[in-house]
PDB file of N, CA and C in Angstrom:
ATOM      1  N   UNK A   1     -49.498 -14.160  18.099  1.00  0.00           N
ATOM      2  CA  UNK A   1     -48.480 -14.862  18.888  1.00  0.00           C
ATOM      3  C   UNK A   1     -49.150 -15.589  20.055  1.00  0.00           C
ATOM      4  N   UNK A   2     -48.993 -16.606  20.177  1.00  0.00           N
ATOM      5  CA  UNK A   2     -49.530 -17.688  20.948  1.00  0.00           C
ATOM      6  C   UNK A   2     -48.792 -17.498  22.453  1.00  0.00           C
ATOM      7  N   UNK A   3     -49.385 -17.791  23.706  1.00  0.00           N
ATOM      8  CA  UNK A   3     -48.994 -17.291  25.263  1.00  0.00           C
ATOM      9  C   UNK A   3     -47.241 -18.306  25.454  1.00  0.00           C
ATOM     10  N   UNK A   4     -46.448 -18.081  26.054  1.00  0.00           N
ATOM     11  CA  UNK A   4     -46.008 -19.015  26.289  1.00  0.00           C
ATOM     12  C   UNK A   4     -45.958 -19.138  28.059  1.00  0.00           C
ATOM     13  N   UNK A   5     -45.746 -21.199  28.520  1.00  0.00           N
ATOM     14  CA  UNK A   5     -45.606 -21.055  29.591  1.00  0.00           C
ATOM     15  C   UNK A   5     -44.323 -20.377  30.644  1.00  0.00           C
ATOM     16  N   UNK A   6     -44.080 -20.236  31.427  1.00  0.00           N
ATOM     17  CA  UNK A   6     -42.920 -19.722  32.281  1.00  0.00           C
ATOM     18  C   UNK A   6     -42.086 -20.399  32.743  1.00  0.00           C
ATOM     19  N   UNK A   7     -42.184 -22.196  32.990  1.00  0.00           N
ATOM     20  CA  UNK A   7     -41.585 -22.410  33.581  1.00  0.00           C
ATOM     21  C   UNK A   7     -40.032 -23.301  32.920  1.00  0.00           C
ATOM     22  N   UNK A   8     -39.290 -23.154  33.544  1.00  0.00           N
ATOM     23  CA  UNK A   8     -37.796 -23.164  33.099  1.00  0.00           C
ATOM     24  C   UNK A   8     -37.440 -24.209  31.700  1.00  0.00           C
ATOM     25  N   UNK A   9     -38.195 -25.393  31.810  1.00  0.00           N
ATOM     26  CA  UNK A   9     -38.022 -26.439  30.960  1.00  0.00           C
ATOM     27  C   UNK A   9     -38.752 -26.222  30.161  1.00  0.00           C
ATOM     28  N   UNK A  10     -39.716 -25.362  29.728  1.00  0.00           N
ATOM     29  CA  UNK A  10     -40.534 -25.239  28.700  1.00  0.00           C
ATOM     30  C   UNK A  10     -39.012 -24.515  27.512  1.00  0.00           C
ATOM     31  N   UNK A  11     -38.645 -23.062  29.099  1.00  0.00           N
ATOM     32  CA  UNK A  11     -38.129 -21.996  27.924  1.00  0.00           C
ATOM     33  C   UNK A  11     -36.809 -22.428  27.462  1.00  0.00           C
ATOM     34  N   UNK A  12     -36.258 -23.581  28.139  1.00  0.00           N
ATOM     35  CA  UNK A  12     -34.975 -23.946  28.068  1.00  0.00           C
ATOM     36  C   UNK A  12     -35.247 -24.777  26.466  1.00  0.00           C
ATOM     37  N   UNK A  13     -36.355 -25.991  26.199  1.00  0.00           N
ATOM     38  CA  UNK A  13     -36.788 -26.475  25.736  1.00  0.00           C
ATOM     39  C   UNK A  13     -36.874 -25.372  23.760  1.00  0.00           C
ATOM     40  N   UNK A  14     -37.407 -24.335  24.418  1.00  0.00           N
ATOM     41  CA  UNK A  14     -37.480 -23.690  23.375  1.00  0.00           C
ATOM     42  C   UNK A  14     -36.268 -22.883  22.730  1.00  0.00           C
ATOM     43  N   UNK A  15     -35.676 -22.686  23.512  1.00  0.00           N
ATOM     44  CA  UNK A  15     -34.314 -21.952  23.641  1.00  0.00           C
ATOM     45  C   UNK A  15     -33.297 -23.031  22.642  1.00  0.00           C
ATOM     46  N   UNK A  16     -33.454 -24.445  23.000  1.00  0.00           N
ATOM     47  CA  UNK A  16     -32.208 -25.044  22.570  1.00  0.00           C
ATOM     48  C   UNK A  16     -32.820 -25.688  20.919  1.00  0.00           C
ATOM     49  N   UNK A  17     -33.868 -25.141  20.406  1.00  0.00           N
ATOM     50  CA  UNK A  17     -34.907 -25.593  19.365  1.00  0.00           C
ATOM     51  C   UNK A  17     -34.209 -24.616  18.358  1.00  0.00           C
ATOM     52  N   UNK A  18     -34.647 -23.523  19.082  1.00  0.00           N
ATOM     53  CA  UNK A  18     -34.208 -22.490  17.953  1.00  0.00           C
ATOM     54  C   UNK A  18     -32.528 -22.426  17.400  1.00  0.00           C
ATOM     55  N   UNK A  19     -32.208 -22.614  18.934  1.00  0.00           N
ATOM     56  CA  UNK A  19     -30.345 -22.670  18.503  1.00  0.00           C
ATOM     57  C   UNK A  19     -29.778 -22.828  17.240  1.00  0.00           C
ATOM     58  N   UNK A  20     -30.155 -24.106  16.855  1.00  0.00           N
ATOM     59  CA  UNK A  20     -29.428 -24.710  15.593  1.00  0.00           C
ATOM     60  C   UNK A  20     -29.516 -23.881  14.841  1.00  0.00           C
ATOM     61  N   UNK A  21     -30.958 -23.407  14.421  1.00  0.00           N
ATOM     62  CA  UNK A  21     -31.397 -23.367  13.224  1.00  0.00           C
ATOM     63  C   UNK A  21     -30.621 -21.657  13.228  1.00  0.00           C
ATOM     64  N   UNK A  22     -30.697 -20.741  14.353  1.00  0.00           N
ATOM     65  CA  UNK A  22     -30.296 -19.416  13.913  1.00  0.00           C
ATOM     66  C   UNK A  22     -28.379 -20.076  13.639  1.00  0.00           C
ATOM     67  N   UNK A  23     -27.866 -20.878  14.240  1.00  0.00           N
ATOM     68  CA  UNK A  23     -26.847 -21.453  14.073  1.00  0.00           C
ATOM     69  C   UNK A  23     -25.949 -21.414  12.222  1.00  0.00           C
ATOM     70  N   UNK A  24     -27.387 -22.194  11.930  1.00  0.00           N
ATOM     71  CA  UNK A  24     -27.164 -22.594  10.703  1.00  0.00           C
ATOM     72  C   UNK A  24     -27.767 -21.037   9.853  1.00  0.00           C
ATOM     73  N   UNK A  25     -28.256 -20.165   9.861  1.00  0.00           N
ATOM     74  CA  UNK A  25     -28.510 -19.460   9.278  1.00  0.00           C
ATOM     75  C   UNK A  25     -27.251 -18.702   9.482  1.00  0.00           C
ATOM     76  N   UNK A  26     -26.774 -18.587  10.675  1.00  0.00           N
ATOM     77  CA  UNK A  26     -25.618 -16.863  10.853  1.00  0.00           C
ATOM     78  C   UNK A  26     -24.092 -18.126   9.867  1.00  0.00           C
ATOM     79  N   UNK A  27     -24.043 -19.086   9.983  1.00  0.00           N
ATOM     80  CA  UNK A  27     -22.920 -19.936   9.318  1.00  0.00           C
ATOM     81  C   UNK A  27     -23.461 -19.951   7.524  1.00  0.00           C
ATOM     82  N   UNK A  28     -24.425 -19.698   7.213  1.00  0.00           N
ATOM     83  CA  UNK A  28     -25.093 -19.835   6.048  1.00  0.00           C
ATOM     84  C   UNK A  28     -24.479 -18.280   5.347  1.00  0.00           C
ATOM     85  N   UNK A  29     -24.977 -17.044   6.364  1.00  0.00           N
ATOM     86  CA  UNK A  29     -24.589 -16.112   5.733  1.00  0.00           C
ATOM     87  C   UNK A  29     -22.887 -15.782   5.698  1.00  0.00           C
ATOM     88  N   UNK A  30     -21.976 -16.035   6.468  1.00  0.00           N
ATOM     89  CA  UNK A  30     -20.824 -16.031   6.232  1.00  0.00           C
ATOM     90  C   UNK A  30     -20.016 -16.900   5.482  1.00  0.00           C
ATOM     91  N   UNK A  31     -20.484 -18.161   5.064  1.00  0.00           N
ATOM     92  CA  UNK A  31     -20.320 -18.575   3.962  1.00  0.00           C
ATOM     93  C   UNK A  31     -20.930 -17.889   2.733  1.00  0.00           C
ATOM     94  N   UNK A  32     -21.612 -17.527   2.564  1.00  0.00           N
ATOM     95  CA  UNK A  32     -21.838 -16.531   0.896  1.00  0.00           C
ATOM     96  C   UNK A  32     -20.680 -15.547   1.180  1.00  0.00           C
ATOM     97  N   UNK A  33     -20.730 -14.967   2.515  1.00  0.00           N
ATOM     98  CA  UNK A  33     -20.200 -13.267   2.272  1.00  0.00           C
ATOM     99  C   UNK A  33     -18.340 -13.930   2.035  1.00  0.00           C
ATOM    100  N   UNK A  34     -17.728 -14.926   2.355  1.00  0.00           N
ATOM    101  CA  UNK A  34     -16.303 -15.660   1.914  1.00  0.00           C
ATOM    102  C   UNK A  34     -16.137 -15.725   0.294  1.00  0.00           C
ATOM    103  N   UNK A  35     -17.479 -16.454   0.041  1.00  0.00           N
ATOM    104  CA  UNK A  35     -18.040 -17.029  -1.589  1.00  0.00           C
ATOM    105  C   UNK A  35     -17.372 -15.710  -2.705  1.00  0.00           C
ATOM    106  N   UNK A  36     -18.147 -14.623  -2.378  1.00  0.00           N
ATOM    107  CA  UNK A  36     -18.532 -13.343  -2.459  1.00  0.00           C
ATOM    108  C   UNK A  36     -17.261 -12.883  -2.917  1.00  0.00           C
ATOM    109  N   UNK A  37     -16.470 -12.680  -1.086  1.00  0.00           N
ATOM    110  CA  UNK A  37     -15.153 -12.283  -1.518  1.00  0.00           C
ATOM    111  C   UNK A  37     -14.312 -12.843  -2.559  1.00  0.00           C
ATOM    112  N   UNK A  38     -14.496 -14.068  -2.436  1.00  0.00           N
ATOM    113  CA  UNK A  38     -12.967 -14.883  -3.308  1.00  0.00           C
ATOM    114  C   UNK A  38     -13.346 -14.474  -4.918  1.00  0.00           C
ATOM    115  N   UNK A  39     -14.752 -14.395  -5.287  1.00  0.00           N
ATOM    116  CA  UNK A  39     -15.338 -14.482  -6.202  1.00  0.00           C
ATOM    117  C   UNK A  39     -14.483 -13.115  -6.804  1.00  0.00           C
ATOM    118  N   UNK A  40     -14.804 -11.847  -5.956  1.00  0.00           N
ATOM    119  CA  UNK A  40     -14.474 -10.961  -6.258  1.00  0.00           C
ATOM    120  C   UNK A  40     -13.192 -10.402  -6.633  1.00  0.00           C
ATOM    121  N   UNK A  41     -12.492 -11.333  -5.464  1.00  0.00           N
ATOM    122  CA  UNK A  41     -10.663 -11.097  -5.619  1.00  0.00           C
ATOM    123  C   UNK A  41     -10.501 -11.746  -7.156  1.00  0.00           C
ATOM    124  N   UNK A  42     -10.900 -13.128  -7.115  1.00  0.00           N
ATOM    125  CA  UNK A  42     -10.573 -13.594  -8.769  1.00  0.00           C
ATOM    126  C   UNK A  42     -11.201 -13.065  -9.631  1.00  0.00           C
ATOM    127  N   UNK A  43     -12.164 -12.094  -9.786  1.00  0.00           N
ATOM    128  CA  UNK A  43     -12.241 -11.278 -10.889  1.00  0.00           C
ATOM    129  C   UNK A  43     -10.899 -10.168 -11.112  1.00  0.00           C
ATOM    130  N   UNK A  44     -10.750  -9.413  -9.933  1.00  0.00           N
ATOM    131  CA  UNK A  44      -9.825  -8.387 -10.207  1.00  0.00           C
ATOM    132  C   UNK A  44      -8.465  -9.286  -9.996  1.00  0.00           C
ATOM    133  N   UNK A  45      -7.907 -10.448  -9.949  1.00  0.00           N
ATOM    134  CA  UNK A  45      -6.899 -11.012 -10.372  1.00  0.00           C
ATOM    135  C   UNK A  45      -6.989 -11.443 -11.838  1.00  0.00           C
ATOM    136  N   UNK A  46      -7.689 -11.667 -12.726  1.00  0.00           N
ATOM    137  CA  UNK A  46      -7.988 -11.981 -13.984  1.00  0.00           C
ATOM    138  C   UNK A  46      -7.537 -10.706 -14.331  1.00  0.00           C
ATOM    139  N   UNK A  47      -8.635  -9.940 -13.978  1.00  0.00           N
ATOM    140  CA  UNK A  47      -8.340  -8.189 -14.555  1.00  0.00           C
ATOM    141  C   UNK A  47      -6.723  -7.686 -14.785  1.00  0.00           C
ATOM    142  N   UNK A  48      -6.400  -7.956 -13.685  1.00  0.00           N
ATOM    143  CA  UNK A  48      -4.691  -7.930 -13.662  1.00  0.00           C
ATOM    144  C   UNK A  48      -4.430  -8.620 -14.058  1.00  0.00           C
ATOM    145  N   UNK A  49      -4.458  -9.751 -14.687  1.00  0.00           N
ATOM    146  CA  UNK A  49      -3.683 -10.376 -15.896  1.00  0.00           C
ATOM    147  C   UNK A  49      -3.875  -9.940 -17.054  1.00  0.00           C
ATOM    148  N   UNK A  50      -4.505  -9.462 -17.536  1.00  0.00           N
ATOM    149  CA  UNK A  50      -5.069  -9.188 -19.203  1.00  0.00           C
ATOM    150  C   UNK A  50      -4.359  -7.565 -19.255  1.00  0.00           C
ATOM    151  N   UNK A  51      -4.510  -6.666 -18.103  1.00  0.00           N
ATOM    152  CA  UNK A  51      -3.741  -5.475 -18.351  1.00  0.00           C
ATOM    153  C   UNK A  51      -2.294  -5.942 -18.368  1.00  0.00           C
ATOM    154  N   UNK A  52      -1.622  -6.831 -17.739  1.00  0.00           N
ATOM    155  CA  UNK A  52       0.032  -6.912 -17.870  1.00  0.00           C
ATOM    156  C   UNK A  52       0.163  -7.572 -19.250  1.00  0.00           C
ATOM    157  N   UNK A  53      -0.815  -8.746 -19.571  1.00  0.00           N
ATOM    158  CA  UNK A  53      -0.896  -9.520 -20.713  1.00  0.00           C
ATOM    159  C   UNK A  53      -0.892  -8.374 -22.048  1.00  0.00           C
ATOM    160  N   UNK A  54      -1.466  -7.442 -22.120  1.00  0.00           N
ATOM    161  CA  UNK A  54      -1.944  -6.375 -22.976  1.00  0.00           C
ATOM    162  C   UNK A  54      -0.943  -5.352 -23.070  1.00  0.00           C
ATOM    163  N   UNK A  55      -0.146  -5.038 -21.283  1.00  0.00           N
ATOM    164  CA  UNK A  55       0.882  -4.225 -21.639  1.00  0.00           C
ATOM    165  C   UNK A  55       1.976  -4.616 -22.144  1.00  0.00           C
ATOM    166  N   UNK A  56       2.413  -5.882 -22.354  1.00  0.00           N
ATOM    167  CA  UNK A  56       3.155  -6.610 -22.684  1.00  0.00           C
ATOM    168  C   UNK A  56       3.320  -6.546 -24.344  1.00  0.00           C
ATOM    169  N   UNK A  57       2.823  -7.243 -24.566  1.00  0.00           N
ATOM    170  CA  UNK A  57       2.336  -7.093 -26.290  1.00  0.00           C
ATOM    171  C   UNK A  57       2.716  -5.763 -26.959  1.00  0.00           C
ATOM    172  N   UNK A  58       1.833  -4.745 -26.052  1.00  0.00           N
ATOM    173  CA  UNK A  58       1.931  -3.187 -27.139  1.00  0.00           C
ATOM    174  C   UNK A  58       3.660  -3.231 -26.606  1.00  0.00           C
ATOM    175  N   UNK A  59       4.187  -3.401 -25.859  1.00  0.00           N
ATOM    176  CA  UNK A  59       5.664  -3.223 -25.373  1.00  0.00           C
ATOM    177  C   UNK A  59       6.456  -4.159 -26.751  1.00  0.00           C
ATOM    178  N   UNK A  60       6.229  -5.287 -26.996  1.00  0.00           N
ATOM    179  CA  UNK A  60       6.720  -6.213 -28.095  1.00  0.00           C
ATOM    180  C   UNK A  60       6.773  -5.056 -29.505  1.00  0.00           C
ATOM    181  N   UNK A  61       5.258  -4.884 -29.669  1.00  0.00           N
ATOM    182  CA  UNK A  61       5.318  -4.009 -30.615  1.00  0.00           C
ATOM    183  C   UNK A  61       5.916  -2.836 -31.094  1.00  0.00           C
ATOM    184  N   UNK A  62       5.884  -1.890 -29.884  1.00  0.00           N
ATOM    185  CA  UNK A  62       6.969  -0.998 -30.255  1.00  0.00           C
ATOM    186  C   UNK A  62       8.197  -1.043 -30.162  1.00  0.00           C
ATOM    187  N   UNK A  63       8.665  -1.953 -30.053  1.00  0.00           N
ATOM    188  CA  UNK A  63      10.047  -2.592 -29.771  1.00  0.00           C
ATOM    189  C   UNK A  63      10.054  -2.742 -31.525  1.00  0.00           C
ATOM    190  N   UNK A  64       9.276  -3.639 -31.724  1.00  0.00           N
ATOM    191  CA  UNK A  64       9.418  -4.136 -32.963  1.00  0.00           C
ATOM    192  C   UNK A  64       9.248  -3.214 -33.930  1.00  0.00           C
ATOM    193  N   UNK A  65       8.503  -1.855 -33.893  1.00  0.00           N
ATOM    194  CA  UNK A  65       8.376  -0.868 -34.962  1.00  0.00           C
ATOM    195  C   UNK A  65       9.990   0.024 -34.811  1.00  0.00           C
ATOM    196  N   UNK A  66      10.327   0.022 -33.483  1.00  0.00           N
ATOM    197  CA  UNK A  66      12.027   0.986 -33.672  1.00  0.00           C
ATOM    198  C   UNK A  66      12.521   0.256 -34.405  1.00  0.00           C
ATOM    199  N   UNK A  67      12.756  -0.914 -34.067  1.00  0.00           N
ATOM    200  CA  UNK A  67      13.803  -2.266 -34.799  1.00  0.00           C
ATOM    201  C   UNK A  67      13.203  -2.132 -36.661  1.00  0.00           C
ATOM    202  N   UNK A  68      12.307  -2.362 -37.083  1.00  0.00           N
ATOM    203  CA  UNK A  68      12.313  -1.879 -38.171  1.00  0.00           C
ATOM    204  C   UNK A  68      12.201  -0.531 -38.929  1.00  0.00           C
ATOM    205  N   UNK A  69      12.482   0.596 -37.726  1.00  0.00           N
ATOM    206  CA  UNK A  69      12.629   2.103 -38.633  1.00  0.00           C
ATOM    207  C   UNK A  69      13.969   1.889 -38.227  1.00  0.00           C
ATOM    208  N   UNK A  70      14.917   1.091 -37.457  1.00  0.00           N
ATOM    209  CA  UNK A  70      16.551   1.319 -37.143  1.00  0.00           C
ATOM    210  C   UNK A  70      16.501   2.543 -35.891  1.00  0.00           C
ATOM    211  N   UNK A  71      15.774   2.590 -35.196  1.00  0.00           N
ATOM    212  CA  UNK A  71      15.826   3.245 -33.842  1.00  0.00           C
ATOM    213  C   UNK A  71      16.772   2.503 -33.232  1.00  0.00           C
ATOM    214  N   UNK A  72      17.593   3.027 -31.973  1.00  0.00           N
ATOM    215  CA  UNK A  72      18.250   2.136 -31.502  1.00  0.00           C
ATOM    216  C   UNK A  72      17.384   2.342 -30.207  1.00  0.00           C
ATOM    217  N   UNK A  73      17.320   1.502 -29.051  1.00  0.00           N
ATOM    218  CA  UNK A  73      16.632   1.896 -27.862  1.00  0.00           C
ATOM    219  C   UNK A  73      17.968   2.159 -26.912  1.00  0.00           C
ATOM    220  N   UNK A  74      17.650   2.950 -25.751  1.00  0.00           N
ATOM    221  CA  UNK A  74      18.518   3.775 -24.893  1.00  0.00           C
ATOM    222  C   UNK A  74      18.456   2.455 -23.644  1.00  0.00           C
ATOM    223  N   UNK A  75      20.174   2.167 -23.762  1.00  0.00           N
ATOM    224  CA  UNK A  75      20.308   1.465 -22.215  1.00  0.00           C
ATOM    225  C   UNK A  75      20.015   2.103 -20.866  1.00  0.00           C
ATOM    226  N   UNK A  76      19.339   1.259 -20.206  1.00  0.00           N
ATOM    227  CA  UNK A  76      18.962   1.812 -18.993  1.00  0.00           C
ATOM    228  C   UNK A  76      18.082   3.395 -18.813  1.00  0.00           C
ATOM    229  N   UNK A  77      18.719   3.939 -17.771  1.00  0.00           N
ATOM    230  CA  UNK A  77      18.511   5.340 -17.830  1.00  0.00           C
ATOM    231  C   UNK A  77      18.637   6.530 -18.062  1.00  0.00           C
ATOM    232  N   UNK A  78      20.036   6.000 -18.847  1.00  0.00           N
ATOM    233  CA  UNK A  78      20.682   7.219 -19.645  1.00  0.00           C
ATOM    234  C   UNK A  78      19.602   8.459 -20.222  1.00  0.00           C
ATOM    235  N   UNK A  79      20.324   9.650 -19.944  1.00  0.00           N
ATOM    236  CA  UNK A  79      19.139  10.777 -20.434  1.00  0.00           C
ATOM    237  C   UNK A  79      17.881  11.121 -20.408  1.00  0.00           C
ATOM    238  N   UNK A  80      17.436  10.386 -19.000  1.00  0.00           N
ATOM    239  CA  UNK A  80      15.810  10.721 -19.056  1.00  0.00           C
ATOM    240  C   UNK A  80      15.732  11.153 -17.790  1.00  0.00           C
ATOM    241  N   UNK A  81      14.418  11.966 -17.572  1.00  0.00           N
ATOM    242  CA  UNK A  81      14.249  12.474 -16.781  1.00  0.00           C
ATOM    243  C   UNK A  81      14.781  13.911 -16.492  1.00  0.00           C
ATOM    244  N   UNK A  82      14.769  14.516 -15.003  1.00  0.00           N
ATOM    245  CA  UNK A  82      15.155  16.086 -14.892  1.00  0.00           C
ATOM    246  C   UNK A  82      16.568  16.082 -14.437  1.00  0.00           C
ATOM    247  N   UNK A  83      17.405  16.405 -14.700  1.00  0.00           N
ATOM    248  CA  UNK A  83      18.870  16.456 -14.138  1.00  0.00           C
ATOM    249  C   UNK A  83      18.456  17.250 -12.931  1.00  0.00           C
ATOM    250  N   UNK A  84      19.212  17.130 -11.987  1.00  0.00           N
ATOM    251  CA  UNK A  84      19.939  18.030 -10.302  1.00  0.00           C
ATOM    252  C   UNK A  84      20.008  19.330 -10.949  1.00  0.00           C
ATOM    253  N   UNK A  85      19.728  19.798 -10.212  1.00  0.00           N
ATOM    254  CA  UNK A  85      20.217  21.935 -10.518  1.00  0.00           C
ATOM    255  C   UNK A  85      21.172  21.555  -9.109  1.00  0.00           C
ATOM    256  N   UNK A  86      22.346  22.064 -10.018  1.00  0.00           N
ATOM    257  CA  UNK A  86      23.924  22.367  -8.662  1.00  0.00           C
ATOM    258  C   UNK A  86      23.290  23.631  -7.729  1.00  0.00           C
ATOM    259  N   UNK A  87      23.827  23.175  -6.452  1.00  0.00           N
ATOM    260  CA  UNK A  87      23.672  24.434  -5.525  1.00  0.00           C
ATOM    261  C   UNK A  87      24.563  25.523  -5.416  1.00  0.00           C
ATOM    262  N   UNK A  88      24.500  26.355  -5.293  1.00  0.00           N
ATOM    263  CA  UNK A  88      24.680  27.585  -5.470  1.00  0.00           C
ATOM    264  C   UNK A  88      26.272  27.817  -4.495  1.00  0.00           C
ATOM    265  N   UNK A  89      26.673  28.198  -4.577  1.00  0.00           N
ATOM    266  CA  UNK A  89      27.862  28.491  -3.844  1.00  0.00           C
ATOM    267  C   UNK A  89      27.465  28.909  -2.091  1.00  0.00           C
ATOM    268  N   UNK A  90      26.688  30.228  -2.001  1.00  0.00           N
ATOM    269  CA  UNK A  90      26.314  30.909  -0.940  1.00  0.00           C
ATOM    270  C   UNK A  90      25.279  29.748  -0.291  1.00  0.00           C
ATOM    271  N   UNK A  91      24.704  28.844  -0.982  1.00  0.00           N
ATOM    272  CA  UNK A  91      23.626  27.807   0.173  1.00  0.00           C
ATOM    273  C   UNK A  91      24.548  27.195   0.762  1.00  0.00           C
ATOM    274  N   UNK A  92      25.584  26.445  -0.089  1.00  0.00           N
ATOM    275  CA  UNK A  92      25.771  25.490   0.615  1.00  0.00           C
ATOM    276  C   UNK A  92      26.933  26.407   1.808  1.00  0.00           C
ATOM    277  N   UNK A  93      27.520  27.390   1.783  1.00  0.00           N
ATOM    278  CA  UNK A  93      28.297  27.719   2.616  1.00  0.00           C
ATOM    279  C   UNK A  93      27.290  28.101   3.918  1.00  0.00           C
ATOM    280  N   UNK A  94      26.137  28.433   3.687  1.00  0.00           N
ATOM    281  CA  UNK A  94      25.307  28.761   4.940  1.00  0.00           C
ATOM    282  C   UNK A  94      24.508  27.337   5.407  1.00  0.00           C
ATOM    283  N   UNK A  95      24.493  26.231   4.560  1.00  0.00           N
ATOM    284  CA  UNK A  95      24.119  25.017   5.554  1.00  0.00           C
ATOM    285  C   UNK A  95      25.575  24.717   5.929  1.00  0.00           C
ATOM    286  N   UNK A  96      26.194  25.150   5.969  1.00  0.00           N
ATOM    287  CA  UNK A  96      27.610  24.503   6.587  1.00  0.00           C
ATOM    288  C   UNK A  96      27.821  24.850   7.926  1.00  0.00           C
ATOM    289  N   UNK A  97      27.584  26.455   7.949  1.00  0.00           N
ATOM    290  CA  UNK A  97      27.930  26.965   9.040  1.00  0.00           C
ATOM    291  C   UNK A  97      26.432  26.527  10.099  1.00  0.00           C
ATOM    292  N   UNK A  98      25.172  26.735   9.783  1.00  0.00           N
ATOM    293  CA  UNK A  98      24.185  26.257  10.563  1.00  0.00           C
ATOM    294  C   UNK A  98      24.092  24.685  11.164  1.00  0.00           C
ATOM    295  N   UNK A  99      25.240  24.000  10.157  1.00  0.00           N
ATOM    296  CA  UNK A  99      25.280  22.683  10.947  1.00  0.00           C
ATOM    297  C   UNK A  99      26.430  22.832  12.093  1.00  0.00           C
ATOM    298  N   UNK A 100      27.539  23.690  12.102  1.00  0.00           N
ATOM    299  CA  UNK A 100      28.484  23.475  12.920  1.00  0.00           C
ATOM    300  C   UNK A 100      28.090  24.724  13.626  1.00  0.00           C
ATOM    301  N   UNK A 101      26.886  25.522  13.950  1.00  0.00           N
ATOM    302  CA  UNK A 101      25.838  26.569  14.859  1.00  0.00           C
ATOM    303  C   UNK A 101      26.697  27.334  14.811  1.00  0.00           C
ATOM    304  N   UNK A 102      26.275  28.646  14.720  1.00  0.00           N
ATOM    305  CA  UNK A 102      26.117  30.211  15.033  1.00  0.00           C
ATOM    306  C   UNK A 102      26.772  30.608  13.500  1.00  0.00           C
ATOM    307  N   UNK A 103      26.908  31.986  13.512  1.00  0.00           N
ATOM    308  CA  UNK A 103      26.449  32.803  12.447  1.00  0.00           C
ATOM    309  C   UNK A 103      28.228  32.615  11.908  1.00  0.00           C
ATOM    310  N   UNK A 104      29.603  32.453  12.943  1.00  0.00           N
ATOM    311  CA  UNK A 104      30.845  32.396  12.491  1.00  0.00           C
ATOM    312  C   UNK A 104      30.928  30.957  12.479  1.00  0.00           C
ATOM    313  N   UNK A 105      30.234  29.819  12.521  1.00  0.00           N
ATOM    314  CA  UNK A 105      30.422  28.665  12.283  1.00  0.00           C
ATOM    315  C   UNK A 105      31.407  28.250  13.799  1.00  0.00           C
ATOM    316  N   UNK A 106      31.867  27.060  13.624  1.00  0.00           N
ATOM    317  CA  UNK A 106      32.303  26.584  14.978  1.00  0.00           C
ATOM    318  C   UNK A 106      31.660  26.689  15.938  1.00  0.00           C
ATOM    319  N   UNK A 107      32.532  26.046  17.099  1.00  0.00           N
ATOM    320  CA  UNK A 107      31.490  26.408  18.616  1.00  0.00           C
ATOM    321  C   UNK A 107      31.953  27.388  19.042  1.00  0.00           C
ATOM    322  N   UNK A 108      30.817  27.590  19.901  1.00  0.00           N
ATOM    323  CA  UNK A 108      31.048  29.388  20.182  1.00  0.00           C
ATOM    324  C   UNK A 108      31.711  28.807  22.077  1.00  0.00           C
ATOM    325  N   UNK A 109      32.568  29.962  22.628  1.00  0.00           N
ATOM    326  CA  UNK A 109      33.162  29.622  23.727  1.00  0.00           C
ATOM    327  C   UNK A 109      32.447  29.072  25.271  1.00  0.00           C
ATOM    328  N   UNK A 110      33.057  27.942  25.397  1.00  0.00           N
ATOM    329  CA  UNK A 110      32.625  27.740  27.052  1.00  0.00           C
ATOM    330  C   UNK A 110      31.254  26.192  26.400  1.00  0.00           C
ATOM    331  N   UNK A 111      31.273  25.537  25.196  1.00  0.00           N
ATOM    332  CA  UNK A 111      30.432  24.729  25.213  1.00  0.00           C
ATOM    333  C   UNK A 111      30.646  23.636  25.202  1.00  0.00           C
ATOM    334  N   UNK A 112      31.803  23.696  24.925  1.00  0.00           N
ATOM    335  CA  UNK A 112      32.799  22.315  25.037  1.00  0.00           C
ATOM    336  C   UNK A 112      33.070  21.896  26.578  1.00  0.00           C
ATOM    337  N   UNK A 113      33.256  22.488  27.628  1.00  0.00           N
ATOM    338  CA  UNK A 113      33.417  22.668  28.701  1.00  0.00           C
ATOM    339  C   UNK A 113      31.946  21.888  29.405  1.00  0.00           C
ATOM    340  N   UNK A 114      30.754  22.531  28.587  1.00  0.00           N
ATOM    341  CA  UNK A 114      29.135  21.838  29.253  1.00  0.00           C
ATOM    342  C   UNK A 114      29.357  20.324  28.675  1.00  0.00           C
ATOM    343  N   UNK A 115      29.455  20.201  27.582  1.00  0.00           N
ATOM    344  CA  UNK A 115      29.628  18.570  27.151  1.00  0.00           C
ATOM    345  C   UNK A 115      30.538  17.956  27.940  1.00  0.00           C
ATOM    346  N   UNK A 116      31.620  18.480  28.554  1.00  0.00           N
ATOM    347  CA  UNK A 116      32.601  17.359  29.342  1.00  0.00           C
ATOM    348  C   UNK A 116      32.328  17.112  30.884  1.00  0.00           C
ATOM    349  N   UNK A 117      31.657  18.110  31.545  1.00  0.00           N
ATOM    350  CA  UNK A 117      30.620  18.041  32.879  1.00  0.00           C
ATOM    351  C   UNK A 117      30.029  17.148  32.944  1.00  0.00           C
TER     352      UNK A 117
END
């Protein structure tokens, strides 16, 4: 490494030399790393087309194999899934009373009186 001089216009001189060029290098690399991204998003947007494109089709198809064994297909949601289990008699009488507080349900005396204070 070669000496350099000290005085202001040399380093200013050198200072505004280099500028550009690290300029153009740090703008150089954030253009690839944009490149990069988009590149990447439109792969996995392709990707997602060919799986809906693909789920689509096998969907045609088995459509088309009920229709020729005479399956009928089920409107909507009829019958699928887990039905509700009914609650029990004794729950729901004890969330009843815990919503309207204490163990005989209703308000208990003298609280009606704090709410109107």
């Amino acid at each position: 490494m070669h000496r350099l001089c000290i005085t202001s216009d040399c380093v200013l001189r050198m200072r505004f030399a280099l500028h550009p060029l690290v300029l153009f290098v740090e703008v150089r690399l954030e253009e690839r790393k944009e490149e990069r991204k988009k590149e990447r998003k439109k792969g996995r947007k392709e990707e997602r087309k060919k799986e809906r494109r693909k789920k689509k089709e096998r969907k045609k198809e088995k459509k088309g194999r009920k229709e020729r064994e005479g399956k009928k297909e089920k409107e909507g949601r009829e019958g699928t899934g887990k039905k509700r289990k009914k609650r029990t008699k004794w729950k729901t009488e004890n969330s009843k009373r815990e919503r309207k507080g204490g163990k005989e349900g209703g308000r208990q005396e003298g609280e009606g009186d704090k709410l109107k204070s």
